[in-house]
N, C-alpha and C. Protein backbone atom coordinates (compact mmCIF):
# COMPACT_ATOMS: atom_id res chain seq x y z
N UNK A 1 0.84 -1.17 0.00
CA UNK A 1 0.00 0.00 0.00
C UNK A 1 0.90 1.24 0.00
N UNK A 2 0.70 2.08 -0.59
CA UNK A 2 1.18 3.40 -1.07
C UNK A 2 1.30 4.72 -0.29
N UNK A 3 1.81 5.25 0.29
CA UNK A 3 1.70 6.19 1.82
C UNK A 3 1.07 7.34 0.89
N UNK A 4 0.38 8.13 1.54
CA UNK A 4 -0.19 9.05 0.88
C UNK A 4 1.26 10.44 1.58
N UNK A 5 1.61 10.49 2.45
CA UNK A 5 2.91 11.25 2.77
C UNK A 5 4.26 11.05 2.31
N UNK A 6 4.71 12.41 2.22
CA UNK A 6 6.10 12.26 1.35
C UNK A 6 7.35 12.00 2.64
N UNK A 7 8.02 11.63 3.07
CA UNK A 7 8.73 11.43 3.59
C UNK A 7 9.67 13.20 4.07
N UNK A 8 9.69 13.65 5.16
CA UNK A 8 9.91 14.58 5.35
C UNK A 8 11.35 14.83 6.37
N UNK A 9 12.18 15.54 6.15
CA UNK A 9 13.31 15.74 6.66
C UNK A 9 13.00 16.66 7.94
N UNK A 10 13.61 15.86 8.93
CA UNK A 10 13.76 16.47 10.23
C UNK A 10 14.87 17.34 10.72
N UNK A 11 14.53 18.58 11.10
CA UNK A 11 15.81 18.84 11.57
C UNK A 11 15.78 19.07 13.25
N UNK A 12 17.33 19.65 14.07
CA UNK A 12 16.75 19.62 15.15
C UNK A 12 15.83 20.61 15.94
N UNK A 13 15.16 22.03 15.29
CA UNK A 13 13.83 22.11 16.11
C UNK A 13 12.94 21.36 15.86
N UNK A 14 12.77 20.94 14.99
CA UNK A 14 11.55 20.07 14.48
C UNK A 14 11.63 18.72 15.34
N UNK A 15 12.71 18.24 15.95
CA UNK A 15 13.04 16.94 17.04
C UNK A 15 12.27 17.62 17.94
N UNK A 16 12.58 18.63 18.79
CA UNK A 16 12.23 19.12 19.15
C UNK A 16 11.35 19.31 19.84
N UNK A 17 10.59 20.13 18.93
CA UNK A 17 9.09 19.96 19.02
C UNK A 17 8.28 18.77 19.31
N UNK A 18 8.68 17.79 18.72
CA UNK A 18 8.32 16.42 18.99
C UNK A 18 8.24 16.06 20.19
N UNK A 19 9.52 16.06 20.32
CA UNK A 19 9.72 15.88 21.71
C UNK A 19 8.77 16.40 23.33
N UNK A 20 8.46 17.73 23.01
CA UNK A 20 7.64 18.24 23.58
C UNK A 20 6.45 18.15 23.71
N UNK A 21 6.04 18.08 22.49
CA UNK A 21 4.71 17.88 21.86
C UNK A 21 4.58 15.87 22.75
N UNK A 22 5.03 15.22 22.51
CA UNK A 22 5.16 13.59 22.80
C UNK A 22 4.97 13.61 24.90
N UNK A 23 5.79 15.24 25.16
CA UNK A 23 6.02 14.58 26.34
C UNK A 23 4.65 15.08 27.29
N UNK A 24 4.02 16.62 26.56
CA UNK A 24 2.43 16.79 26.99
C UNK A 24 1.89 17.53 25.67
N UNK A 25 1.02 16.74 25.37
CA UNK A 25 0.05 16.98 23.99
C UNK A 25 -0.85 18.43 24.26
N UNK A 26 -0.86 18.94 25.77
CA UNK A 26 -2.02 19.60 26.20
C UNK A 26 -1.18 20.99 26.18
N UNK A 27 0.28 20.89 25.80
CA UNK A 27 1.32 22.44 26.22
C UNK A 27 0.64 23.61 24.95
N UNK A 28 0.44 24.53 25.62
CA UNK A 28 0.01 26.05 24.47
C UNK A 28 1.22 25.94 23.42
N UNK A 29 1.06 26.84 22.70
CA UNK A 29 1.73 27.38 21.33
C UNK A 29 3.04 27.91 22.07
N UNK A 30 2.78 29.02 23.06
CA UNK A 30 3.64 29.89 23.73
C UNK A 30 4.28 29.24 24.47
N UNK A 31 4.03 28.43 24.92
CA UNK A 31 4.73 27.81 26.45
C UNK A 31 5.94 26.86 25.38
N UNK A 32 5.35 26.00 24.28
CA UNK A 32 5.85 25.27 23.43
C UNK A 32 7.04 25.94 22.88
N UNK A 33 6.92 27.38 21.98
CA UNK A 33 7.61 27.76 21.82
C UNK A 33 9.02 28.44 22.32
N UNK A 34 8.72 28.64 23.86
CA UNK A 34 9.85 29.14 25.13
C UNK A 34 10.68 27.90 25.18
N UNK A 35 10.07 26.58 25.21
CA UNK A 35 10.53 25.15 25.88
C UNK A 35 11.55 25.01 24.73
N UNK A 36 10.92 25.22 23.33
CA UNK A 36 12.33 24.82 22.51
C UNK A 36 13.39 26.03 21.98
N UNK A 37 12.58 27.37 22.45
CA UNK A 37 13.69 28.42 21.83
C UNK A 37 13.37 28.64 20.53
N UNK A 38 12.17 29.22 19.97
CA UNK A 38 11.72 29.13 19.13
C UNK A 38 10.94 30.40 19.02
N UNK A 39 10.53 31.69 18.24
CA UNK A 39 9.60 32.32 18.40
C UNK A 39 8.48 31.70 18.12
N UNK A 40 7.05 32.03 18.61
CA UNK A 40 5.73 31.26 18.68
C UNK A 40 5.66 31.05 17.50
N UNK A 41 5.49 32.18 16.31
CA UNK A 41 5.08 32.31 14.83
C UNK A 41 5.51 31.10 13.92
N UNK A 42 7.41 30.81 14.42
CA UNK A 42 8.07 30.25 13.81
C UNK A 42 7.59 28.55 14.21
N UNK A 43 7.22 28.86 15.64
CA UNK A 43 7.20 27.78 16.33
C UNK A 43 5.53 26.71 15.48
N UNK A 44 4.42 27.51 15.70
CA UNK A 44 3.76 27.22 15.17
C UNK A 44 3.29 26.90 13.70
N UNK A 45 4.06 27.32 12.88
CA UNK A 45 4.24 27.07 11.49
C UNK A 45 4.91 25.68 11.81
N UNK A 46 5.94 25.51 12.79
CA UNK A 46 6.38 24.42 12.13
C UNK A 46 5.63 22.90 12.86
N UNK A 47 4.72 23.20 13.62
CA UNK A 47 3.67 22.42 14.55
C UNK A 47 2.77 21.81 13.15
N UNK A 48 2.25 23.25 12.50
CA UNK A 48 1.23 22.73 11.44
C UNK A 48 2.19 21.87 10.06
N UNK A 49 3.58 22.12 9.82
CA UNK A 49 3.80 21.45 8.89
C UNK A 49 3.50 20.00 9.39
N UNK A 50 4.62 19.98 10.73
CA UNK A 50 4.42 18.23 11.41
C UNK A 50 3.06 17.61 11.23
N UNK A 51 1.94 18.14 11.79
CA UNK A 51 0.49 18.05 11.21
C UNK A 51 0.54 17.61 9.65
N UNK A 52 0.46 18.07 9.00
CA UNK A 52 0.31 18.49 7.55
C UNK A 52 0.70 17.31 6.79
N UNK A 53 2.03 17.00 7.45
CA UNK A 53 3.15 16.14 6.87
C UNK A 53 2.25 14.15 7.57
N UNK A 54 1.72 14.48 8.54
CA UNK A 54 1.16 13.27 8.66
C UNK A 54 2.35 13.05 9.93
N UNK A 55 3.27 13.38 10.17
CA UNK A 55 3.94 13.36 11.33
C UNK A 55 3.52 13.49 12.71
N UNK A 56 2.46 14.27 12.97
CA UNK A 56 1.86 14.02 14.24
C UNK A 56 0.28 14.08 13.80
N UNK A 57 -0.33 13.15 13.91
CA UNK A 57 -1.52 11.96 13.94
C UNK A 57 -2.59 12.31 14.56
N UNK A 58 -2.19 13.26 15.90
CA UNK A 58 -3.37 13.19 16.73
C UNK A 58 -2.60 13.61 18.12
N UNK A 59 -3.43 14.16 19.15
CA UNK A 59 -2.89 14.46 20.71
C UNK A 59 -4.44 13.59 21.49
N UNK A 60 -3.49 13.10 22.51
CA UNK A 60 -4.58 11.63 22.68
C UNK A 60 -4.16 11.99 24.22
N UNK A 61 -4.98 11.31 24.86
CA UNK A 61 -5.47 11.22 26.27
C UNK A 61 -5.00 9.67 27.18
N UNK A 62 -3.55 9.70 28.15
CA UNK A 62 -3.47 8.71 27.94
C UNK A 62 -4.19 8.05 29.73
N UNK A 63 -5.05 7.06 29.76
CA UNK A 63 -6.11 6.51 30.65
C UNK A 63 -5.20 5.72 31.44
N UNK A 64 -5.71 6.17 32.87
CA UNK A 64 -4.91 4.84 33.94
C UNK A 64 -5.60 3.96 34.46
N UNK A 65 -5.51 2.46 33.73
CA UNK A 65 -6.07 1.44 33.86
C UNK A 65 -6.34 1.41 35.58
N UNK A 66 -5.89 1.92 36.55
CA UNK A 66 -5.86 1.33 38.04
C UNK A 66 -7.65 2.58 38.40
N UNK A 67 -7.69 3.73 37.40
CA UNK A 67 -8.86 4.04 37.76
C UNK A 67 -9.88 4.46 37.01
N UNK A 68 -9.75 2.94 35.85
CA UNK A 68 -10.66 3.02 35.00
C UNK A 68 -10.99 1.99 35.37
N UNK A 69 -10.80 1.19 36.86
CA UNK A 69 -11.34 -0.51 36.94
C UNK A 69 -10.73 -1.22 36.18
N UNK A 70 -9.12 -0.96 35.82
CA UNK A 70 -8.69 -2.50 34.94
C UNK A 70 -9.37 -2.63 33.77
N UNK A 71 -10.08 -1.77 33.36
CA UNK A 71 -10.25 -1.63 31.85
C UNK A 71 -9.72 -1.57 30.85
N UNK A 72 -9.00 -1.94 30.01
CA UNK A 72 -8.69 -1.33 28.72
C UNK A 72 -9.11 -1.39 27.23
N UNK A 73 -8.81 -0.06 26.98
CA UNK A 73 -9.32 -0.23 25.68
C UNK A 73 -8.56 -0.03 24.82
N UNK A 74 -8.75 -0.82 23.88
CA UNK A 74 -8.35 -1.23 22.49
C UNK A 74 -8.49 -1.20 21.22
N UNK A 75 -8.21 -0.38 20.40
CA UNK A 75 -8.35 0.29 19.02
C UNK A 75 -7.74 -0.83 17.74
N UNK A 76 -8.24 -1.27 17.28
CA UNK A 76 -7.53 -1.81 15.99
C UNK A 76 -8.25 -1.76 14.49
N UNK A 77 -7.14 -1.13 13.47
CA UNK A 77 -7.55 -0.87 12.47
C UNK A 77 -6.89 -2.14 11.38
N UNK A 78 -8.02 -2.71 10.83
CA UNK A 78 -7.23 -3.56 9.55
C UNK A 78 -7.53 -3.32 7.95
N UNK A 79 -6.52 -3.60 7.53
CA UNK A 79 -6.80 -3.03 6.39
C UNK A 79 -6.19 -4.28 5.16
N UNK A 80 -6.93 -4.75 4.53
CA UNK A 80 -6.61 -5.86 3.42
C UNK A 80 -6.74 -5.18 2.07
N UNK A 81 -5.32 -5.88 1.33
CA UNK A 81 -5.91 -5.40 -0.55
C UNK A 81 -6.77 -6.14 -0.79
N UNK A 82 -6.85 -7.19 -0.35
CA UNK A 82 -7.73 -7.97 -1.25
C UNK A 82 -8.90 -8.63 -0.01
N UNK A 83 -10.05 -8.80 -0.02
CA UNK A 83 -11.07 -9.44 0.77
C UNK A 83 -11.79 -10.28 0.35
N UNK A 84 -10.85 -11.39 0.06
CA UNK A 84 -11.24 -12.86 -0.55
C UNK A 84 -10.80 -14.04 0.86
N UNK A 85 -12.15 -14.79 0.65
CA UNK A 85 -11.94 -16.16 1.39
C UNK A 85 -10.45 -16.62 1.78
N UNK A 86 -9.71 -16.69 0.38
CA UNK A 86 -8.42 -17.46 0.59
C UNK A 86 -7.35 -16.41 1.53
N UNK A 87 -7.53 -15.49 1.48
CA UNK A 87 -6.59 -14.17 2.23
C UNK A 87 -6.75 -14.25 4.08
N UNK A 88 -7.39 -15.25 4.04
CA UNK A 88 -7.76 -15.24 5.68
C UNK A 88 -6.48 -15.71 6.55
C-alpha cells in the first residue's frame, strides 16, 4: 500500500518539538515555543507542517487502567488489498 505522505526531513527544532509535543500533547503554542527556543510564529508554522506532513496523527489522552477498573481499551484498524476467502 502506497503512503499518501512524502517522507519529510527532520531537523533539530523540528526533534524538538516532537519531543515536547510527545512529552504533553495539552502544552500552548507559547509555552511550546519558550521550551524549545523558538519564536511562537516560527514555532507554530512548524507544529502545522508536522500536522500536515502526517507526522503528528493526533494528541490523545493517555487513561490509567488502576482508575478506570482495569479496563482497557483497544483500538484496531485492519486493512486488506484484497477481501477474498483465501486471504484469511
Amino acid at each position: 500500500m502506497k503512503s499518501k505522505y512524502e517522507p519529510v526531513r527532520l531537523d533539530a527544532w523540528d526533534v524538538r518539538i516532537l519531543s515536547e509535543v510527545q512529552s504533553d500533547g495539552r502544552i500552548s503554542k507559547s509555552e511550546l515555543a519558550k521550551r524549545v527556543h523558538l519564536s511562537a510564529s516560527a514555532c507554530s508554522k512548524r507544529l502545522r507542517m508536522l500536522q500536515a506532513a502526517g507526522i503528528i496523527e493526533g494528541f490523545y489522552a493517555r487513561l490509567s487502567p488502576a482508575q478506570t477498573g482495569g479496563v482497557i481499551f483497544v483500538m484496531v484498524e485492519v486493512a486488506l488489498d484484497r477481501h477474498r476467502l483465501e486471504n484469511r
